[in-house]
Protein backbone atom coordinates (compact mmCIF):
# COMPACT_ATOMS: atom_id res chain seq x y z
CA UNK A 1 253.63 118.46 62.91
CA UNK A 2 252.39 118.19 59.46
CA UNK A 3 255.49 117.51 58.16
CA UNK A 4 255.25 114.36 60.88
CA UNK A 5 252.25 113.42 59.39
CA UNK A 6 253.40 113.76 56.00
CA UNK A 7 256.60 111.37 56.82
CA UNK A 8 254.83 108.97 58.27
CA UNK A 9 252.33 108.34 55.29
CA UNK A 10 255.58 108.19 53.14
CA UNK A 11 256.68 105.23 55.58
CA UNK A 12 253.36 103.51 55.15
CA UNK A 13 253.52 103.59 51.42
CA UNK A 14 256.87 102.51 51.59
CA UNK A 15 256.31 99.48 54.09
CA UNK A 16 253.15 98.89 51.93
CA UNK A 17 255.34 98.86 48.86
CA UNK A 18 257.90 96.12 50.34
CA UNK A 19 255.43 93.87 50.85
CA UNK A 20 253.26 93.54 47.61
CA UNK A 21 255.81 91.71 45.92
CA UNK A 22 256.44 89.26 49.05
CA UNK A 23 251.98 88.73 49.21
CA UNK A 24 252.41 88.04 45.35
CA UNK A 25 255.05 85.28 45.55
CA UNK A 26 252.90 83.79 48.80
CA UNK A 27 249.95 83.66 46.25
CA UNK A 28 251.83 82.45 42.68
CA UNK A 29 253.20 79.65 45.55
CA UNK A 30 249.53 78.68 46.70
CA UNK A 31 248.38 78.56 43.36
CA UNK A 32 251.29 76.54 42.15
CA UNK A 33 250.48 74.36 44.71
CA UNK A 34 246.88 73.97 44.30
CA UNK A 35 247.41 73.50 40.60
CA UNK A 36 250.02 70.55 41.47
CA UNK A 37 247.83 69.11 43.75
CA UNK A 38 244.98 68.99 41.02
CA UNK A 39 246.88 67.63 38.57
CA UNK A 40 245.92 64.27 39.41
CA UNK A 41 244.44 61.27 37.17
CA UNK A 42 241.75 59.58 37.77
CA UNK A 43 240.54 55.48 36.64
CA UNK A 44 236.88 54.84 36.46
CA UNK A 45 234.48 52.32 35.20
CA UNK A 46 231.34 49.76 35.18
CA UNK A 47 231.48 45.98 35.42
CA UNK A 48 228.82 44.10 34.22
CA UNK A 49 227.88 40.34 33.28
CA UNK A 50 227.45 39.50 29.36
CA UNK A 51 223.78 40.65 29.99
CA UNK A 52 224.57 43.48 30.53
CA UNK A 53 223.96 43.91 34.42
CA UNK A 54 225.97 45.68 37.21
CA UNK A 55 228.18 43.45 39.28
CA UNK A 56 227.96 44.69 42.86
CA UNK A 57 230.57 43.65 45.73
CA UNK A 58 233.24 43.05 43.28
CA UNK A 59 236.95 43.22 44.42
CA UNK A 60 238.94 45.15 41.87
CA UNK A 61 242.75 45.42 42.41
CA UNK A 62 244.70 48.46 40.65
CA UNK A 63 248.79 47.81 41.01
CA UNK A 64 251.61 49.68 39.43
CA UNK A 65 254.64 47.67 38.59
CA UNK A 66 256.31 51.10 38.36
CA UNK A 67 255.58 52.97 41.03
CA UNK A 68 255.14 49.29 43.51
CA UNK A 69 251.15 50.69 44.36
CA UNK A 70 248.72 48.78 44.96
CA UNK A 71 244.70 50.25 45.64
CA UNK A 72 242.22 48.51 46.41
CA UNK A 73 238.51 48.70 46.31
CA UNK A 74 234.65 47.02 45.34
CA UNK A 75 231.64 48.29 42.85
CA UNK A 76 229.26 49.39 44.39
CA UNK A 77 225.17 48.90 43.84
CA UNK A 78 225.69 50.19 40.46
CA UNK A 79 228.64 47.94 39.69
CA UNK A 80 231.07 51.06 39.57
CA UNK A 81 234.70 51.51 40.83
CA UNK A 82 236.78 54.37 40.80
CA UNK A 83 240.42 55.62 41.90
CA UNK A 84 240.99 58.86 42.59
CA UNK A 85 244.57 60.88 42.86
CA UNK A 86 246.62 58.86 40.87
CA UNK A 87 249.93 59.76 39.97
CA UNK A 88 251.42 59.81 36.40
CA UNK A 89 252.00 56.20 34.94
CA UNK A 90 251.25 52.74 33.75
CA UNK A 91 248.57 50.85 35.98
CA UNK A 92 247.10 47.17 35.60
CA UNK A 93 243.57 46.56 36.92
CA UNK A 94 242.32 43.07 38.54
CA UNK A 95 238.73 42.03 38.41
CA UNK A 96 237.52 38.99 40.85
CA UNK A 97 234.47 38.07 42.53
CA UNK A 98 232.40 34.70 43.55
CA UNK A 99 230.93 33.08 40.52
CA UNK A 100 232.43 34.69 37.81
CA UNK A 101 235.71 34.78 36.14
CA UNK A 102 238.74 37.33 36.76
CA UNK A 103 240.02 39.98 34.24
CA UNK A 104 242.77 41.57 34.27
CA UNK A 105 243.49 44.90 31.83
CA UNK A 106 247.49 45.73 31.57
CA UNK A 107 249.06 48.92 30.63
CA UNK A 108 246.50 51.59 31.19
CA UNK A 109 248.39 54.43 30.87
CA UNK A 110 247.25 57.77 33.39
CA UNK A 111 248.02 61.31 32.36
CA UNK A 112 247.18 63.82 34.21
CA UNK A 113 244.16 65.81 34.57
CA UNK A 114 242.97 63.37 31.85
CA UNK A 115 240.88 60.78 33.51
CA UNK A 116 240.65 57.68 31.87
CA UNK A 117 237.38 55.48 31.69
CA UNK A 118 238.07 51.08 31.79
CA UNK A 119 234.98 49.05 32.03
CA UNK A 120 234.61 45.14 32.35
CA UNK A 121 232.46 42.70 31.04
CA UNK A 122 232.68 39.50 32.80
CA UNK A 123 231.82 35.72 32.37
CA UNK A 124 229.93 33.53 34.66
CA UNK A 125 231.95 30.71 36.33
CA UNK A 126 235.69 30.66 37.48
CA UNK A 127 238.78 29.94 35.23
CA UNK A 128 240.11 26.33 36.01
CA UNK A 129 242.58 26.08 38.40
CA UNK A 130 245.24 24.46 36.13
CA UNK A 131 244.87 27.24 34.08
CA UNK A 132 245.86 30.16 36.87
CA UNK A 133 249.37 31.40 35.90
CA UNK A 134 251.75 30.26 39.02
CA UNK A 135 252.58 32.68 41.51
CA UNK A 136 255.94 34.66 41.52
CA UNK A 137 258.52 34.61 44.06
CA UNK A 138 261.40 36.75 44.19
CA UNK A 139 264.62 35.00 45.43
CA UNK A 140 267.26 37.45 46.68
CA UNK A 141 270.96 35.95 45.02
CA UNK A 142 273.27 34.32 47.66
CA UNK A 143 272.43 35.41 50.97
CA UNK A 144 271.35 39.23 50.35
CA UNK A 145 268.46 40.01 52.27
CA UNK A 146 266.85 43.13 51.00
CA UNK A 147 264.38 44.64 53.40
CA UNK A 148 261.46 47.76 52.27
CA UNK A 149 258.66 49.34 53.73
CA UNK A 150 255.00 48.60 53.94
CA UNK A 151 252.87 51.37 54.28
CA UNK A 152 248.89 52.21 53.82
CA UNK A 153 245.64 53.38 54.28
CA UNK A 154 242.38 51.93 55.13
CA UNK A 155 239.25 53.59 54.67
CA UNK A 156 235.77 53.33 54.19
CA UNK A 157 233.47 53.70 51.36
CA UNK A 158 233.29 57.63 52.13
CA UNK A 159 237.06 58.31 52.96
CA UNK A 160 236.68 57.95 56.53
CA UNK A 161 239.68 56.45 57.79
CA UNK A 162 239.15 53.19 59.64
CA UNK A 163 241.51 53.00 62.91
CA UNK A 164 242.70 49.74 64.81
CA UNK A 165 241.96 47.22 61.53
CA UNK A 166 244.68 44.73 61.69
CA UNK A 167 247.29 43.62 58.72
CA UNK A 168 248.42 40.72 58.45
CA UNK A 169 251.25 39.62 55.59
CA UNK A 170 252.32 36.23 55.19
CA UNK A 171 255.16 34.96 52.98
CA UNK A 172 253.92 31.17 51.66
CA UNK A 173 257.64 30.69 50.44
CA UNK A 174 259.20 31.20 53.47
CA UNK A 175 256.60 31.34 55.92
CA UNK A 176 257.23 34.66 57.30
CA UNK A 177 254.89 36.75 59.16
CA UNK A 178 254.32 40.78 59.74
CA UNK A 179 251.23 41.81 61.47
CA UNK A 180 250.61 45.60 61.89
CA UNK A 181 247.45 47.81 63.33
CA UNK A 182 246.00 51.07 61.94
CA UNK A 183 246.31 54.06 63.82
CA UNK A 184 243.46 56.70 64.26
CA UNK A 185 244.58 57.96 60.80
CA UNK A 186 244.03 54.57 59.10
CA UNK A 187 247.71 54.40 58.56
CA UNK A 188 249.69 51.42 58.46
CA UNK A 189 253.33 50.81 58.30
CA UNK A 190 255.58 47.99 58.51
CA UNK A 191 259.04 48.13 58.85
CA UNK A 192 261.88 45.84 57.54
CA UNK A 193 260.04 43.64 55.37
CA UNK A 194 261.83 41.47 53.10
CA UNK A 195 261.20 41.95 49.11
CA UNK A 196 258.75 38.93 48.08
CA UNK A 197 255.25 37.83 47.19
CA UNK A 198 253.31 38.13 50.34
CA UNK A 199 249.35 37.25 51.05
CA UNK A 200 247.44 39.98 52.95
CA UNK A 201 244.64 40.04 55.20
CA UNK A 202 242.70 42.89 56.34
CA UNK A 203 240.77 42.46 59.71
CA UNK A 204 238.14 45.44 61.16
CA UNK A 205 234.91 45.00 63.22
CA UNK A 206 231.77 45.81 61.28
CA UNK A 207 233.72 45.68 57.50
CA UNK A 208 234.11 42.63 55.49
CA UNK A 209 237.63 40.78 55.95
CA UNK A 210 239.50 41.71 52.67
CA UNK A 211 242.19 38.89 51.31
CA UNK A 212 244.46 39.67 48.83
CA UNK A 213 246.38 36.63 47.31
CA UNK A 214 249.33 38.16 45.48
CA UNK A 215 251.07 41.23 46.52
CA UNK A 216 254.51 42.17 45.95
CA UNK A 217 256.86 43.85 48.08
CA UNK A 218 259.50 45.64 45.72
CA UNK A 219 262.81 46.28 45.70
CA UNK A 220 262.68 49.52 44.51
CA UNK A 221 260.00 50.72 46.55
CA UNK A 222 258.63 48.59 49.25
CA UNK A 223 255.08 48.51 49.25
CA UNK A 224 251.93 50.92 48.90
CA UNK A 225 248.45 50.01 49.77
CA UNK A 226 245.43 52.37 49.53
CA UNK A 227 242.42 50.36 50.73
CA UNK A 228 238.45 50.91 50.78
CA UNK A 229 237.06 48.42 53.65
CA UNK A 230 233.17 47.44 52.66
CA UNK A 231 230.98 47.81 55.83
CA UNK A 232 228.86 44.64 56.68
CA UNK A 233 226.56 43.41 55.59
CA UNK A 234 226.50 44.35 51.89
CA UNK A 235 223.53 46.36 50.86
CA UNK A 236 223.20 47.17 47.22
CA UNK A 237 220.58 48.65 45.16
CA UNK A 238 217.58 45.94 44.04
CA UNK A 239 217.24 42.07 44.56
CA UNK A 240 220.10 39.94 45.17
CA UNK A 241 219.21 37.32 42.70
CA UNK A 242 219.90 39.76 40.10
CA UNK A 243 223.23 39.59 41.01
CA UNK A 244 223.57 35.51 40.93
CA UNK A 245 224.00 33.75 37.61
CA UNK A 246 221.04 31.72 36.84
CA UNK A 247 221.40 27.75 37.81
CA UNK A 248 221.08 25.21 35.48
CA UNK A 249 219.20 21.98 36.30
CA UNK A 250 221.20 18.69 36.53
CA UNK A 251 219.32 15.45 34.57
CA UNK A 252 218.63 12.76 36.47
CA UNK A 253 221.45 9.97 36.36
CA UNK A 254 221.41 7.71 32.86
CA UNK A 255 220.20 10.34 30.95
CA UNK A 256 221.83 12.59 28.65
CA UNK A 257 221.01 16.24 28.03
């Protein structure tokens, strides 16, 4: 009986043995993964008018020409936007909003876990139409028709998703039309969309309706959007005539200034 005993702690040990170096490679996986998964960069700023203060409610656009990403997002009270979980690359950032002009910063290059830190200091008033580059439209040669996917996510200032907002893509050029509904994910996908410059609206109840003007639909690879939907109304931290460039008035007719 004790010899039994004795073979049957020599099978434990044994059994025990086998399996330390399987539990080990479980954990060097997790951590590899975990490490992966926090390698991840980051874009962050502040937009402000020449004076100096925040810009709240501003739309700011960050697309990769590289990786065919678009995100999408508005400052908040403090006049502060951020993307989080970027992949490695090169990024441009878009700046518009009513009553003052649009910026746009090119080549801002993300490394992860560096984070990188882009603020904006815009100009009252809008650039002059005749000025705004043309828009770009991608013509497939002969009769090629090259199709990609559209895919997204929609959610709300705290990363809640937003399910049953509706997309809508048009194609000015060719008037073509995709139309798509979030699930209870906030995920969107469109199949079989041809490669082109599309405009895209963004429809929920209670959030502002978001319209972007240019968005492109690559060849390489389709189409990513990662929204943030602004619940309605707009509340931001103190007056809202802080926020409105000052008016100038207009002299009276036959006399000069």
């Amino acid at each position: 009986m004790l010899y039994r005993a004795r073979r049957s702690l020599r099978d434990q040990i044994r059994t025990f043995s086998g399996l330390v170096p399987a539990l080990l490679a479980i954990f060097l996986l997790l951590h590899a993964t975990e490490t992966e998964a926090a390698l991840r960069g980051r874009i962050r700023g502040t937009i402000r008018d020449l004076a100096g203060k925040p810009l709240p409610g501003l739309l700011v656009r960050l697309t990769s020409p590289q990786l065919g990403v678009m995100n999408v997002t508005d400052t908040d009270g403090k006049g502060v936007y951020a993307f989080e979980d970027l992949d490695a690359g090169s990024y441009d950032i878009e700046v518009s909003g009513y009553a003052y002009q649009h910026q746009i910063k090119k080549g801002i290059v993300v490394q992860p876990p560096f984070r990188n830190i882009v603020d904006f200091s815009l100009p009252a008033g809008s650039p002059s139409a005749a000025n705004a580059p043309p828009p770009v439209v991608y013509t497939a040669p002969g009769d090629e028709t090259i199709v990609r996917e559209v895919v997204g996510t929609l959610r709300d200032k705290d990363r809640h998703p937003i399910p049953d907002a509706l997309l809508g893509l048009v194609n000015p050029r060719t008037g073509a039309t995709f139309r798509a509904q979030s699930d209870r994910e906030g995920k969107i996908r469109l199949e079989a969309v041809p490669v082109g410059i599309y405009r895209i609206n963004i429809v929920s109840p209670g959030y502002v309706t978001m319209e972007l003007k240019q968005a492109e639909v690559t060849r390489e690879v389709g189409l990513v959007l990662n929204l943030t939907l602004v619940e309605y109304p707009l509340r931001f931290e103190g007056r809202p005539e802080d926020f409105v460039p000052e008016e100038k008035p207009v002299p009276p007719e036959g006399t000069t200034p």
